[in-house]
Protein backbone atom coordinates (compact mmCIF):
# COMPACT_ATOMS: atom_id res chain seq x y z
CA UNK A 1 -6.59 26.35 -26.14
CA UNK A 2 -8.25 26.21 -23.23
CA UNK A 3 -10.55 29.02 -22.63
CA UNK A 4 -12.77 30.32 -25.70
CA UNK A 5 -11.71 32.81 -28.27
CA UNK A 6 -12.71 36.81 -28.09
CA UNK A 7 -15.53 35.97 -31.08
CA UNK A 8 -18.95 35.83 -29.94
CA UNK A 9 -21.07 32.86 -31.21
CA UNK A 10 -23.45 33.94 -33.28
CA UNK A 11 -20.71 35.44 -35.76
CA UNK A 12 -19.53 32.26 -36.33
CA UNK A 13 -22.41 30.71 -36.60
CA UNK A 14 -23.14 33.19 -39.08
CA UNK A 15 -20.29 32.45 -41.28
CA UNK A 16 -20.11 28.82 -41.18
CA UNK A 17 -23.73 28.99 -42.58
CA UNK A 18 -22.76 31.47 -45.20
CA UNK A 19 -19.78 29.13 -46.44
CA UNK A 20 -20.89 26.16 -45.69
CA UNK A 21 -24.06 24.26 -46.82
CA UNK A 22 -24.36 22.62 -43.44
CA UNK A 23 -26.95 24.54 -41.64
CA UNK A 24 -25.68 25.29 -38.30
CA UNK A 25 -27.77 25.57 -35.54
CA UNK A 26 -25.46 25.74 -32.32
CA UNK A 27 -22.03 25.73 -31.00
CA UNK A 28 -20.03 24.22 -27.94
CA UNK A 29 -16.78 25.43 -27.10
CA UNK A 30 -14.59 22.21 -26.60
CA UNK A 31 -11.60 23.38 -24.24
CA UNK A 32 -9.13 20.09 -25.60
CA UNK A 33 -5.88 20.69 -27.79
CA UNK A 34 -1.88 20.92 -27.19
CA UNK A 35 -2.33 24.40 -29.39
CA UNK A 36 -1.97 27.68 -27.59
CA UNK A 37 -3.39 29.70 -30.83
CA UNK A 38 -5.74 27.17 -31.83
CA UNK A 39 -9.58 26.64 -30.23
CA UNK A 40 -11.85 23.53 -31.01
CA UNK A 41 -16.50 23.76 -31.11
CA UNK A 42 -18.41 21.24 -31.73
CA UNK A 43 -20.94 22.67 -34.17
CA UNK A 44 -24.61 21.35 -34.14
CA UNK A 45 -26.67 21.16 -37.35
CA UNK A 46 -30.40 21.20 -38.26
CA UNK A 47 -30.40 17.75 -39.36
CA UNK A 48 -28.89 16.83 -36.12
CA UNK A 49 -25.14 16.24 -37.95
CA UNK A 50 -22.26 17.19 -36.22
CA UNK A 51 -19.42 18.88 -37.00
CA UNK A 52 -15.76 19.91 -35.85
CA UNK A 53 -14.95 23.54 -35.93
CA UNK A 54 -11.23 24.44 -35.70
CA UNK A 55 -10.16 28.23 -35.13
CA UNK A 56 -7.19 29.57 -35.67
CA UNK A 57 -5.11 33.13 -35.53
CA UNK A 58 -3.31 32.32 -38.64
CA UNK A 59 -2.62 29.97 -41.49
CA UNK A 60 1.06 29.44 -40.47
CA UNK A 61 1.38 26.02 -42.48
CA UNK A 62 -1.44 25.95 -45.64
CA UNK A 63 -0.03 22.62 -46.12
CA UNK A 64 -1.50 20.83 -42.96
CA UNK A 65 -5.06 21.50 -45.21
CA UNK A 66 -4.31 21.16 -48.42
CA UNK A 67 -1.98 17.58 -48.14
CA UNK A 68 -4.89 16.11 -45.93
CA UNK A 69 -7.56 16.71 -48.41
CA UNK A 70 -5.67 15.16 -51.02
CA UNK A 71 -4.75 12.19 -49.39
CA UNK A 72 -8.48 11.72 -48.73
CA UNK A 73 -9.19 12.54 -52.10
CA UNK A 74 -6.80 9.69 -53.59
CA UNK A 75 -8.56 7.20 -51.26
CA UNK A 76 -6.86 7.20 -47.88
CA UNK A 77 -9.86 7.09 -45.60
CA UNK A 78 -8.22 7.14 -42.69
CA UNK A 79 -6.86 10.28 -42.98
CA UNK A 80 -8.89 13.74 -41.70
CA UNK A 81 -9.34 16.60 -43.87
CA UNK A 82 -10.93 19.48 -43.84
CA UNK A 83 -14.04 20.36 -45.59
CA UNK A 84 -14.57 22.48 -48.70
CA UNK A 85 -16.56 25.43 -48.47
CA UNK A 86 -19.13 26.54 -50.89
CA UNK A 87 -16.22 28.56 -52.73
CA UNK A 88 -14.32 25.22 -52.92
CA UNK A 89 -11.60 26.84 -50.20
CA UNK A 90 -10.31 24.72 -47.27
CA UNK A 91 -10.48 27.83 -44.83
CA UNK A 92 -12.51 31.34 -44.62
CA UNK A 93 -11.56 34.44 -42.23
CA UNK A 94 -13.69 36.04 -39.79
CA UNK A 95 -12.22 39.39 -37.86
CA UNK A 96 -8.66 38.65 -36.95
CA UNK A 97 -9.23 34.84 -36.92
CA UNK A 98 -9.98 31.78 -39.23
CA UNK A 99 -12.33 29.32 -39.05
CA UNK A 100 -11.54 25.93 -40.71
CA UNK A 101 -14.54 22.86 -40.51
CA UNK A 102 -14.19 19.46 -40.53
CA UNK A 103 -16.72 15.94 -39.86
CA UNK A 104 -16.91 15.27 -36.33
CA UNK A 105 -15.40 11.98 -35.46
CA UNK A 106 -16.84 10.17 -32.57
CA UNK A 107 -13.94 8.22 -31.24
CA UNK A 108 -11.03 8.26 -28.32
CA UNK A 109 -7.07 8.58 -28.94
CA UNK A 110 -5.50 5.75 -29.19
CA UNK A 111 -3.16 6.71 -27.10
CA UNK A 112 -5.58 6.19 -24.14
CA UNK A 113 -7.53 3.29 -25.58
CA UNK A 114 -4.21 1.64 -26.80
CA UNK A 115 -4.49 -0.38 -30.49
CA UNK A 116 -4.61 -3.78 -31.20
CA UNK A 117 -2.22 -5.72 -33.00
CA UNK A 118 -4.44 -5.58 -36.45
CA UNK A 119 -4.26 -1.52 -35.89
CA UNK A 120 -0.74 -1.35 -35.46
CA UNK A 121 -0.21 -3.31 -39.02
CA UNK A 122 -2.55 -0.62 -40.31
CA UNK A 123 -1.11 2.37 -39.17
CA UNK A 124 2.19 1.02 -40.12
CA UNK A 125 0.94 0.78 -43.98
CA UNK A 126 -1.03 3.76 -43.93
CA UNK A 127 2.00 5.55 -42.69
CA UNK A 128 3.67 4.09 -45.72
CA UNK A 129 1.59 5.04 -48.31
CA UNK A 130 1.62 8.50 -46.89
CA UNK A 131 5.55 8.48 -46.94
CA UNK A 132 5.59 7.01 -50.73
CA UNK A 133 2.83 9.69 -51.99
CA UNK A 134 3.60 12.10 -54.80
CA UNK A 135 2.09 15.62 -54.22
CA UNK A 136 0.71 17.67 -57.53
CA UNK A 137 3.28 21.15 -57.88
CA UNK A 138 -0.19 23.11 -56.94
CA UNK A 139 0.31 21.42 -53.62
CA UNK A 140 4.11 20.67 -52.76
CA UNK A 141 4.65 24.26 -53.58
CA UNK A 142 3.01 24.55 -49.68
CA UNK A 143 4.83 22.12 -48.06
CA UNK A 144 7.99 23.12 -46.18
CA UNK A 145 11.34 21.20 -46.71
CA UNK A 146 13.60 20.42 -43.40
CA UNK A 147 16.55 22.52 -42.92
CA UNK A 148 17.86 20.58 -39.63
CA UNK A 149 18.00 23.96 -38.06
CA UNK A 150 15.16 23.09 -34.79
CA UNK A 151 13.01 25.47 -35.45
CA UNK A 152 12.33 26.97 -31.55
CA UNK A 153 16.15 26.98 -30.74
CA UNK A 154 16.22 30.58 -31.19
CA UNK A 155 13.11 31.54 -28.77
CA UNK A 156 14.36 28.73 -26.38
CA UNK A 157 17.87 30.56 -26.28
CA UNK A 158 15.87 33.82 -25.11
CA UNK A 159 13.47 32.35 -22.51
CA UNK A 160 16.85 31.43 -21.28
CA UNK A 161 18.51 34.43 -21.12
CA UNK A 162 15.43 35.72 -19.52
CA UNK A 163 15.51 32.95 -16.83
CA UNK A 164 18.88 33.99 -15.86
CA UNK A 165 18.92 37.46 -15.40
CA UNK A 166 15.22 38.32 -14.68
CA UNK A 167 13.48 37.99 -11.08
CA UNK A 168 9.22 36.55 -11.22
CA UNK A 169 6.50 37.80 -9.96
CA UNK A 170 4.12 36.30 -11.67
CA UNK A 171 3.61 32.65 -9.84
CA UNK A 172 3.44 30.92 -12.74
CA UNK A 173 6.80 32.09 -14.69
CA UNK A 174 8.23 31.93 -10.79
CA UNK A 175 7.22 28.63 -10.56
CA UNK A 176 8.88 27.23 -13.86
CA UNK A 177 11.95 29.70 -13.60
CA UNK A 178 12.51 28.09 -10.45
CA UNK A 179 12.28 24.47 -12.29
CA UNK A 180 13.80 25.64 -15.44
CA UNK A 181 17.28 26.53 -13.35
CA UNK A 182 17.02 23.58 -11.81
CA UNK A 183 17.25 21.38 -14.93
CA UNK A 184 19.45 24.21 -16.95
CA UNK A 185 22.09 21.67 -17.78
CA UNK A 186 19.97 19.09 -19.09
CA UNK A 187 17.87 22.11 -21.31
CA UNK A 188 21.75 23.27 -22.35
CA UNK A 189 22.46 19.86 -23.27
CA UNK A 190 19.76 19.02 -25.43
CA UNK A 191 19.76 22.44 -27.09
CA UNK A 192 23.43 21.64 -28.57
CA UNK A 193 23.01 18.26 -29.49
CA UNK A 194 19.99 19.18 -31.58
CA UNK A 195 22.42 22.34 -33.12
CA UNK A 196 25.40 19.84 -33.58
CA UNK A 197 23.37 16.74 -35.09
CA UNK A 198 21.32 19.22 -37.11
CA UNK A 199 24.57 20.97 -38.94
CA UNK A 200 26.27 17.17 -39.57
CA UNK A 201 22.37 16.34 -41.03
CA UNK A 202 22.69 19.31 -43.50
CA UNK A 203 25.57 17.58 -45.21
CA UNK A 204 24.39 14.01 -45.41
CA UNK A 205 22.31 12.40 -48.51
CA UNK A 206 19.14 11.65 -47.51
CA UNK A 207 15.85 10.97 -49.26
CA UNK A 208 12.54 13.45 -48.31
CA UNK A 209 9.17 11.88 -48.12
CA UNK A 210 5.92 13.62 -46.97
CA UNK A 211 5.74 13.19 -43.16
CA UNK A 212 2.73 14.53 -40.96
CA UNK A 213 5.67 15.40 -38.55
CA UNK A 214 3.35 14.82 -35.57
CA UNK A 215 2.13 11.29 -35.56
CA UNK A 216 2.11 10.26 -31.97
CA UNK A 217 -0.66 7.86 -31.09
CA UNK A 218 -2.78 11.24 -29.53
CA UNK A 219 -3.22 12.19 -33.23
CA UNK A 220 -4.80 8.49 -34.21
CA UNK A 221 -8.48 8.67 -33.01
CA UNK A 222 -10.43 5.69 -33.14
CA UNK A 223 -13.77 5.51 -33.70
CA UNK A 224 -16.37 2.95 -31.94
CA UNK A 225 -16.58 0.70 -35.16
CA UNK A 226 -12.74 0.75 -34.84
CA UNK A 227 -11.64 2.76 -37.62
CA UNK A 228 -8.67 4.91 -37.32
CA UNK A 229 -8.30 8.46 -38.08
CA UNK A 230 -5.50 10.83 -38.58
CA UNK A 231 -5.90 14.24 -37.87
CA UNK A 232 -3.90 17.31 -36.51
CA UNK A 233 -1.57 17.55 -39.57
CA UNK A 234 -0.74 20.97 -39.04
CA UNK A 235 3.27 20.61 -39.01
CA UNK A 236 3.28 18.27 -42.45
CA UNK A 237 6.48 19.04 -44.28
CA UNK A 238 8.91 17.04 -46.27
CA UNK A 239 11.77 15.33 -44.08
CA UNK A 240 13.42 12.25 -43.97
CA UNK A 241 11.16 9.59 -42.78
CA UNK A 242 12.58 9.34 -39.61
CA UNK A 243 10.95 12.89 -38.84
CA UNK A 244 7.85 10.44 -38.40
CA UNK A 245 9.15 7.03 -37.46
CA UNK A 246 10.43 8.37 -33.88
CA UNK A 247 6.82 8.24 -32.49
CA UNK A 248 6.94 4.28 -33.26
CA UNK A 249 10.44 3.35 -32.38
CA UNK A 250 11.80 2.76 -28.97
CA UNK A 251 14.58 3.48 -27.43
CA UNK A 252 15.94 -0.25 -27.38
CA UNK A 253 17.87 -1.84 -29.98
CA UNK A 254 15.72 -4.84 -29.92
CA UNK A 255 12.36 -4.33 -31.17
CA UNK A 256 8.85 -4.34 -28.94
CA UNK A 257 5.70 -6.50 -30.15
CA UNK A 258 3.98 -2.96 -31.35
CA UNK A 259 7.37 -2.38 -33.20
CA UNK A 260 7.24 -4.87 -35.47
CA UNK A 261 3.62 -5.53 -35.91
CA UNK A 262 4.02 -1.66 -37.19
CA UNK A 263 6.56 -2.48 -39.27
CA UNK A 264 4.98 -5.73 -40.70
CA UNK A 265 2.79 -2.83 -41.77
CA UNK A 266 5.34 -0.39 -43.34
CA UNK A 267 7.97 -2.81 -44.66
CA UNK A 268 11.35 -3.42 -44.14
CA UNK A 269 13.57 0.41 -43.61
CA UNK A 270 16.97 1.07 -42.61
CA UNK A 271 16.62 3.12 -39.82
CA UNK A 272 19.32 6.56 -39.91
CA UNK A 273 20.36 6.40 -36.14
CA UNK A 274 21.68 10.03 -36.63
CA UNK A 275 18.56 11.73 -37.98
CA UNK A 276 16.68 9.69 -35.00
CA UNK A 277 19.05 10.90 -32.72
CA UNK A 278 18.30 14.64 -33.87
CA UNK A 279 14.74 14.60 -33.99
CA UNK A 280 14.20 13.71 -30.72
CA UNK A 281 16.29 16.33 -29.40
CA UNK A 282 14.69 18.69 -31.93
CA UNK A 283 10.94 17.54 -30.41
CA UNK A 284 12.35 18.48 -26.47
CA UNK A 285 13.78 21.98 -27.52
CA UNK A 286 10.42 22.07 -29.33
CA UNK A 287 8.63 21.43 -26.08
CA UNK A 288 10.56 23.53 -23.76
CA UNK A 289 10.32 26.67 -26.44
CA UNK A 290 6.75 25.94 -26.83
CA UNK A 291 5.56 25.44 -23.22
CA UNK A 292 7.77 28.07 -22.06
CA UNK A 293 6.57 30.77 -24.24
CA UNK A 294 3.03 30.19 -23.15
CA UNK A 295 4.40 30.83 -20.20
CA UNK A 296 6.73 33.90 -20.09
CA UNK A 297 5.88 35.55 -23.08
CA UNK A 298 1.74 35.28 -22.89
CA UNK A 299 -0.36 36.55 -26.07
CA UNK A 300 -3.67 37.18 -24.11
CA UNK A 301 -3.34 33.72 -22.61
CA UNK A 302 -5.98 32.37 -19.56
CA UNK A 303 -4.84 31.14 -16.25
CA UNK A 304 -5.52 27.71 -17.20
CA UNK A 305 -3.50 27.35 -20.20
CA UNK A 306 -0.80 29.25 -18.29
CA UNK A 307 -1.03 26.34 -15.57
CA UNK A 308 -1.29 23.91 -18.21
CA UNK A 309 1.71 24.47 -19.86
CA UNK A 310 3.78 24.90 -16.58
CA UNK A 311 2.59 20.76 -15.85
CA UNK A 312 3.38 20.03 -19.75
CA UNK A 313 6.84 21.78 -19.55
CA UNK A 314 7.34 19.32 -16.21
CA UNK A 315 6.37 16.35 -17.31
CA UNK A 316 8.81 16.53 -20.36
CA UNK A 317 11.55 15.89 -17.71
CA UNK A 318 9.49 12.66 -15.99
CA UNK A 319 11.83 9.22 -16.38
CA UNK A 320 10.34 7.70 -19.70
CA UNK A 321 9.40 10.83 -21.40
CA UNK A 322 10.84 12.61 -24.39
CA UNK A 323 13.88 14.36 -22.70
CA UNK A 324 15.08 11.18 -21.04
CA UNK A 325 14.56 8.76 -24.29
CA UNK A 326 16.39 11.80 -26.52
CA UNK A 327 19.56 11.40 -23.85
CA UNK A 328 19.41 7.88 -24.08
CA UNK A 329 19.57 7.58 -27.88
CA UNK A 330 22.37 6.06 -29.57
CA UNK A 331 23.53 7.87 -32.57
CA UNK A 332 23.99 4.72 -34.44
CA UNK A 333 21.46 1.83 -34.72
């Protein structure tokens, strides 16, 4: 989010020092994130430590904390987690929100720095072992299972409905309506090709593996001593690995030079060109519900975010991004 919560400082300063044995001294508001009910602070310590503060409205997926701190536990470094509090609990509520704490990693996303060919091999076998771990009951009791029903069809369907038979005054739901009708064909067209693959996907005989479901290269951060860290791992769930492997592959048959140095990473996989085909589709309708509903169907959400997600929703139609490469994907490969 990008304008600061309705908590004042001081009571969360308050409570971090309660749970956590971390003395807190300070806070800073950091207005970064793709998460319209999720804010970021830096928090400053006595001992001159920092630390990353995430705050949240709700614990929709307990999974995205508890999968990440055993994965570090087990000895994957390069994977975030949150921090225990003094109660040994990965989260603690304060008024309607809840504040979860993490180390504060010094480092850019590697999406803007770009990765070197030793990186990609590593992110291609840490991806791996992630996809060939084993969660404890306690745990995989919290992760969710795909259905291959996109989750945001339904709410894209209404913003839809709204588009068409609702006039704007507001400039910023004018502004997209306007855009929106413009590209309704496209948005219609994606929206049933998700719905169609999805229902053939229910049917077919695939193997689950824990995926972090979000794995883009804005989700790698890498530090100055060039380590790479995973965080953001609040969609985890158990899919088919493909769920994951869409944020590596291209949308040419033949590989690129980060392809296979990934894949000299992960090993040798048979590629389902059907599931591919679906979760791209899946991420746009994602997008478009997401961005839209910031949009025309605001929970107490600034100007800025409003604008923000307006630009997000536009760019998702730009040649090269995620609408065009879902269109363009073969359902066999």
């Amino acid at each position: 989010m990008l304008e600061k919560p309705e908590i004042k400082d001081d009571k969360i300063i308050m409570a971090l020092n309660q749970n956590f044995p971390i003395g807190a001294g300070q806070i800073e508001f950091l207005p970064i994130g793709n998460d319209a009910s999720a804010w970021a602070y830096r928090v400053g310590t006595e001992n001159q430590k920092n630390y990353f503060l995430k705050v949240r409205k709700e614990i929709s997926n307990p999974a995205g904390l508890f999968v990440p701190r055993f994965l570090q536990d087990q000895g994957l470094a390069q994977v975030l987690a949150p921090l225990p509090t003094r109660r040994h609990e990965l989260w603690i509520g304060l008024e309607e929100f809840f504040l979860i704490l993490y180390p504060f990693v010094a480092g850019q996303a590697a999406m803007k720095v770009g990765m070197t060919d030793s990186q990609w091999i590593e992110f291609g076998s840490i991806l791996k072992q992630i996809h060939a771990t084993e969660l404890p009951a306690h745990i995989s009791q919290y992760v969710r299972r795909e259905t291959f029903i996109p989750q945001w069809i339904s709410l894209t369907k209404v913003l839809q409905k709204r588009i068409d038979t609702r006039d704007h005054d507001d400039p910023y739901q004018k502004e997209l309506a306007a855009f929106w009708r413009e590209n309704n064909e496209t948005i219609q067209t994606v929206m049933e090709r998700a719905e169609a693959m999805g229902k053939r996907l229910q049917y077919a005989d695939l193997e689950f593996v824990l995926c972090h479901a979000d794995i883009h290269t804005a989700n790698i951060l890498l530090t100055q001593e060039q380590d790479m860290v995973i965080v953001d791992w609040d969609d985890t769930l158990f899919a088919p690995k493909e769920r994951d492997l869409m944020f590596v592959l291209g949308e040419y048959v033949i590989p690129t030079r980060t392809e296979q140095l990934f894949f000299d990473g992960y090993g040798k996989v048979k590629i389902n060109g059907l599931a591919l085909a679906y979760y791209r589709c899946e991420w746009c309708v994602q997008e478009i519900g997401d961005f839209g509903e910031r949009v025309f169907l605001p929970k107490e959400l600034g100007e800025r975010t409003r604008q923000d997600a307006v630009k997000g929703f536009k760019e998702l139609f730009s040649h090269g991004d995620v609408i065009e490469t879902a269109l363009q994907t073969p359902l066999e490969i």
